[in-house]
C-alpha atoms as a PDB file:
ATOM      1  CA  UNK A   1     118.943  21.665  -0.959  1.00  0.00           C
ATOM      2  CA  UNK A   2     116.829  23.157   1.083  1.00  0.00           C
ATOM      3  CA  UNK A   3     116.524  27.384   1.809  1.00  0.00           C
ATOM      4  CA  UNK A   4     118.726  27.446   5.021  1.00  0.00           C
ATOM      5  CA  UNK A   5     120.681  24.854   3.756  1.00  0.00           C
ATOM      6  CA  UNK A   6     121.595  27.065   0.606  1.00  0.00           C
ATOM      7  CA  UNK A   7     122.044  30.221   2.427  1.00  0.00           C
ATOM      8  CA  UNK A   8     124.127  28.174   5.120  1.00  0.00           C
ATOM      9  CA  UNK A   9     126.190  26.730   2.627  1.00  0.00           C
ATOM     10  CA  UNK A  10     127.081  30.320   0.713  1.00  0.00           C
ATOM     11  CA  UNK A  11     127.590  32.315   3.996  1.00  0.00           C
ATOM     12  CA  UNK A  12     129.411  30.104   6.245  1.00  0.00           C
ATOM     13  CA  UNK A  13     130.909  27.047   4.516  1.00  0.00           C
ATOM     14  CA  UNK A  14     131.719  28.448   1.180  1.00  0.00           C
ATOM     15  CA  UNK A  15     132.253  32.034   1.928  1.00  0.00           C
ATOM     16  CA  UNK A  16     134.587  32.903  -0.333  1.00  0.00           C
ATOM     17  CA  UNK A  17     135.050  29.406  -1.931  1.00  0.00           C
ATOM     18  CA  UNK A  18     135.457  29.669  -5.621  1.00  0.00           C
ATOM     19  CA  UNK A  19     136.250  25.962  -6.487  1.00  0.00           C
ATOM     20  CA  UNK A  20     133.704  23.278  -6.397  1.00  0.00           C
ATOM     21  CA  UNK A  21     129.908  23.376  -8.216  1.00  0.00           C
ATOM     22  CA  UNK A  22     126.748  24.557  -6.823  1.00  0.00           C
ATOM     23  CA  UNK A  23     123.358  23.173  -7.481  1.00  0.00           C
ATOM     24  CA  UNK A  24     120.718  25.654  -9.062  1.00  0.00           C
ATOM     25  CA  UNK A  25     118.699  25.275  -5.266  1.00  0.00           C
ATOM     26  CA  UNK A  26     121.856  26.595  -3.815  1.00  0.00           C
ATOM     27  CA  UNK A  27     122.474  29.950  -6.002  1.00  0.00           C
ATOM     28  CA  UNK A  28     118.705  30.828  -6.334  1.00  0.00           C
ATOM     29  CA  UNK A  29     118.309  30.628  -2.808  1.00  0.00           C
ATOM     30  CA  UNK A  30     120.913  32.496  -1.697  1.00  0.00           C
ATOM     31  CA  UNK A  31     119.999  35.190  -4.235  1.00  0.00           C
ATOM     32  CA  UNK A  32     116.345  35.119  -2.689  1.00  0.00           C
ATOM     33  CA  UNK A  33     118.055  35.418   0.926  1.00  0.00           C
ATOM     34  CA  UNK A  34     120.359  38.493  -0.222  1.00  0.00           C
ATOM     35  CA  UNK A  35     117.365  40.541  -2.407  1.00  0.00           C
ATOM     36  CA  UNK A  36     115.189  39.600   1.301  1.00  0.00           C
ATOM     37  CA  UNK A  37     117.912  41.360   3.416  1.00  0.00           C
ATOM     38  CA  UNK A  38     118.385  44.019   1.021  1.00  0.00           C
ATOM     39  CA  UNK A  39     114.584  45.219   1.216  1.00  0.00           C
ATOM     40  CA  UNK A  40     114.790  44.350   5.159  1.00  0.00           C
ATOM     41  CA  UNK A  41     117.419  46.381   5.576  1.00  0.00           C
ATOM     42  CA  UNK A  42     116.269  49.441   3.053  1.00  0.00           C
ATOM     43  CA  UNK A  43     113.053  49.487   4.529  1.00  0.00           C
ATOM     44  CA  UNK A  44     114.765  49.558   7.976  1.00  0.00           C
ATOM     45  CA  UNK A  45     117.110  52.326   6.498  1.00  0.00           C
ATOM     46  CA  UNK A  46     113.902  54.251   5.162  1.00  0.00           C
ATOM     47  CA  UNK A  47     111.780  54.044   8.315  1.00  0.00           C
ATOM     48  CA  UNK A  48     113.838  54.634  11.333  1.00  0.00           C
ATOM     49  CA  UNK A  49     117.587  55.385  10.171  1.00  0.00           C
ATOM     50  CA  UNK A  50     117.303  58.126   6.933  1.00  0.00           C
ATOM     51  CA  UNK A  51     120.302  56.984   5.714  1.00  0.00           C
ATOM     52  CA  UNK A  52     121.180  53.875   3.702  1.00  0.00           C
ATOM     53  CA  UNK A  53     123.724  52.103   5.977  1.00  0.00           C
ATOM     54  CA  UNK A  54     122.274  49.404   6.970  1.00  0.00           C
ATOM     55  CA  UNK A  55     121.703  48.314   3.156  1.00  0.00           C
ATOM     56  CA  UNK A  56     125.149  48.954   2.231  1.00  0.00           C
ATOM     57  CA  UNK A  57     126.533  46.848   5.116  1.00  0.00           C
ATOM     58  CA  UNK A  58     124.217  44.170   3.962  1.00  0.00           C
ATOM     59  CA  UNK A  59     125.720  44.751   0.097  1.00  0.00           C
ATOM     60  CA  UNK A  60     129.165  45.108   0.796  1.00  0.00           C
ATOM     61  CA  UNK A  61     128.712  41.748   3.197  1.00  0.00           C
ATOM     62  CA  UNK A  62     127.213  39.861   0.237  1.00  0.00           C
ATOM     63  CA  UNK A  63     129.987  40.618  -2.589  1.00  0.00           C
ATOM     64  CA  UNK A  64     132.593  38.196  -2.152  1.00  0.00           C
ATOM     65  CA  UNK A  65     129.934  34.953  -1.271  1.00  0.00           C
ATOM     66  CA  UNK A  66     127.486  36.234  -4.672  1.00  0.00           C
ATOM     67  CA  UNK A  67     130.857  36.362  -6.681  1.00  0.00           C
ATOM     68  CA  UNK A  68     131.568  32.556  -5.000  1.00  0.00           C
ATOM     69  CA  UNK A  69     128.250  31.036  -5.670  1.00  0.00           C
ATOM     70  CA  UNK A  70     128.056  32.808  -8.883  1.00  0.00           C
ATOM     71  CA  UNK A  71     131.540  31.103  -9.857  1.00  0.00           C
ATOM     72  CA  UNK A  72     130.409  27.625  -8.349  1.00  0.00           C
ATOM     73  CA  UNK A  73     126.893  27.848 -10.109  1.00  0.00           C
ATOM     74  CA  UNK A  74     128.875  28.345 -13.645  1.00  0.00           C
ATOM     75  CA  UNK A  75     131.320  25.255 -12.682  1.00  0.00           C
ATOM     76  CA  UNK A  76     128.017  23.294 -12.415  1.00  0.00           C
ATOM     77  CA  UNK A  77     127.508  23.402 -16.310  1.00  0.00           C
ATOM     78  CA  UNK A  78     131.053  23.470 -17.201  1.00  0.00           C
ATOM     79  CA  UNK A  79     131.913  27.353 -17.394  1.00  0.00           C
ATOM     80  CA  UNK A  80     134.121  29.637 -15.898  1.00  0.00           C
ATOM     81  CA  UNK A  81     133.716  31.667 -12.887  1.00  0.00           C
ATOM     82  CA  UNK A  82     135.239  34.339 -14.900  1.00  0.00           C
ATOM     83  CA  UNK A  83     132.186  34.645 -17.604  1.00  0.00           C
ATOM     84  CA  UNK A  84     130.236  36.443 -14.240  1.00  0.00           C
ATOM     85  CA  UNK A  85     131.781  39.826 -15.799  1.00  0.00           C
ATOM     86  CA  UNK A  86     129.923  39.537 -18.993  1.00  0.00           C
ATOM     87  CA  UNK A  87     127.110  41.453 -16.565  1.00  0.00           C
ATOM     88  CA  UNK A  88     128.702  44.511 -17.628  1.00  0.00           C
ATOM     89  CA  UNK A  89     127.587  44.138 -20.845  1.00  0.00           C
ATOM     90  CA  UNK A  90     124.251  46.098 -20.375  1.00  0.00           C
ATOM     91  CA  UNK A  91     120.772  43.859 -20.729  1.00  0.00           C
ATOM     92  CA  UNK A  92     122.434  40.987 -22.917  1.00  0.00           C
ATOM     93  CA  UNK A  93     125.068  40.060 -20.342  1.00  0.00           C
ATOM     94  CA  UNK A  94     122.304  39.808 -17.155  1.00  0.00           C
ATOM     95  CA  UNK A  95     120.065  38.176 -19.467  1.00  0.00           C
ATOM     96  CA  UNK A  96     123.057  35.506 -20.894  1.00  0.00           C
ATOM     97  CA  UNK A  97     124.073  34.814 -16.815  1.00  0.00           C
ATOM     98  CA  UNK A  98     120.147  34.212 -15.873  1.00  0.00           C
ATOM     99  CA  UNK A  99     120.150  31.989 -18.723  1.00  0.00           C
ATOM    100  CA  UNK A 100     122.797  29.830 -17.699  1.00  0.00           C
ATOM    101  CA  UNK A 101     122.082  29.989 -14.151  1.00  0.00           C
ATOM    102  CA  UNK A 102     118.902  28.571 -14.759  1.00  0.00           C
ATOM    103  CA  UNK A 103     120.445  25.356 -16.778  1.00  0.00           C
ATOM    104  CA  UNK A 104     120.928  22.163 -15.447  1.00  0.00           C
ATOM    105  CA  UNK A 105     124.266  20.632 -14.064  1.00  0.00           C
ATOM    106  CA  UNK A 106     125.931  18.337 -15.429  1.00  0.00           C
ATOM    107  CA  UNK A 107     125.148  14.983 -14.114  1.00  0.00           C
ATOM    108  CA  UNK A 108     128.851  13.731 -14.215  1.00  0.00           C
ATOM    109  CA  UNK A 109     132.166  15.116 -13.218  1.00  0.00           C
ATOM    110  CA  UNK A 110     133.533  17.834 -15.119  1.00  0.00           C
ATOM    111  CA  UNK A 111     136.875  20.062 -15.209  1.00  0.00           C
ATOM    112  CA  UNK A 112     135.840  21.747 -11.625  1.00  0.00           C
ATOM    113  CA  UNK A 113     135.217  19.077 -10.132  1.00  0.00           C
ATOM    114  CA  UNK A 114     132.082  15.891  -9.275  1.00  0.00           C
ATOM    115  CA  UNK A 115     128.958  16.976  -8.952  1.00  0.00           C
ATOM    116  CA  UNK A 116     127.665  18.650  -5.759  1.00  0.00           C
ATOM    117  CA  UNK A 117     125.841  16.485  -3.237  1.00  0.00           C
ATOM    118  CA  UNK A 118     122.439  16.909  -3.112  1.00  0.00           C
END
């Protein structure tokens, strides 16, 4: 999946679309998109604004479709959407979710569904 297909995909297809998979291209992507219009939009804030609106527009606008690929991305290798919150769990829980976003798919269908297209 290519980068505007990914961020496409997240933002206007599967908004807020917490069944399915997602392939790995699709969640890393769309992470690189959001942390790119986060600085864009700090360094906008910084310069010309002096406040940080713009970046928390651009925040706020990214929770629910993050929390949707995030869900989809754990589908992919057979986990719940629900194992997102272990992020509160300071260092080991960021470091657990990186670790399984970064794992393969499973090739076949699982419980959430057949794998995504690719």
């Amino acid at each position: 999946m290519s980068f505007q297909e990914a961020v496409r995909s997240a933002l206007i297809e599967n908004y807020a679309n917490f069944t399915g998979r997602a392939l790995r291209s699709e969640f890393w992507y769309f992470m690189l998109a959001f942390v790119i219009a986060s600085l864009v939009a700090t360094a906008i804030d910084v310069s010309i604004l002096r406040h940080t609106i713009l970046e928390t527009i651009v925040t706020l606008a990214a929770v629910l479709p993050t929390l949707a690929v995030g869900a989809r991305r754990l589908h992919d290798i057979d986990r719940s959407g629900w194992w997102q919150f272990i992020q509160v769990i300071p260092l080991i829980g960021i470091i657990v979710l990186i670790y399984w976003f970064a794992q393969p798919g499973e090739p076949g269908p699982n419980r959430f569904g057949p794998p995504p297209a690719r």
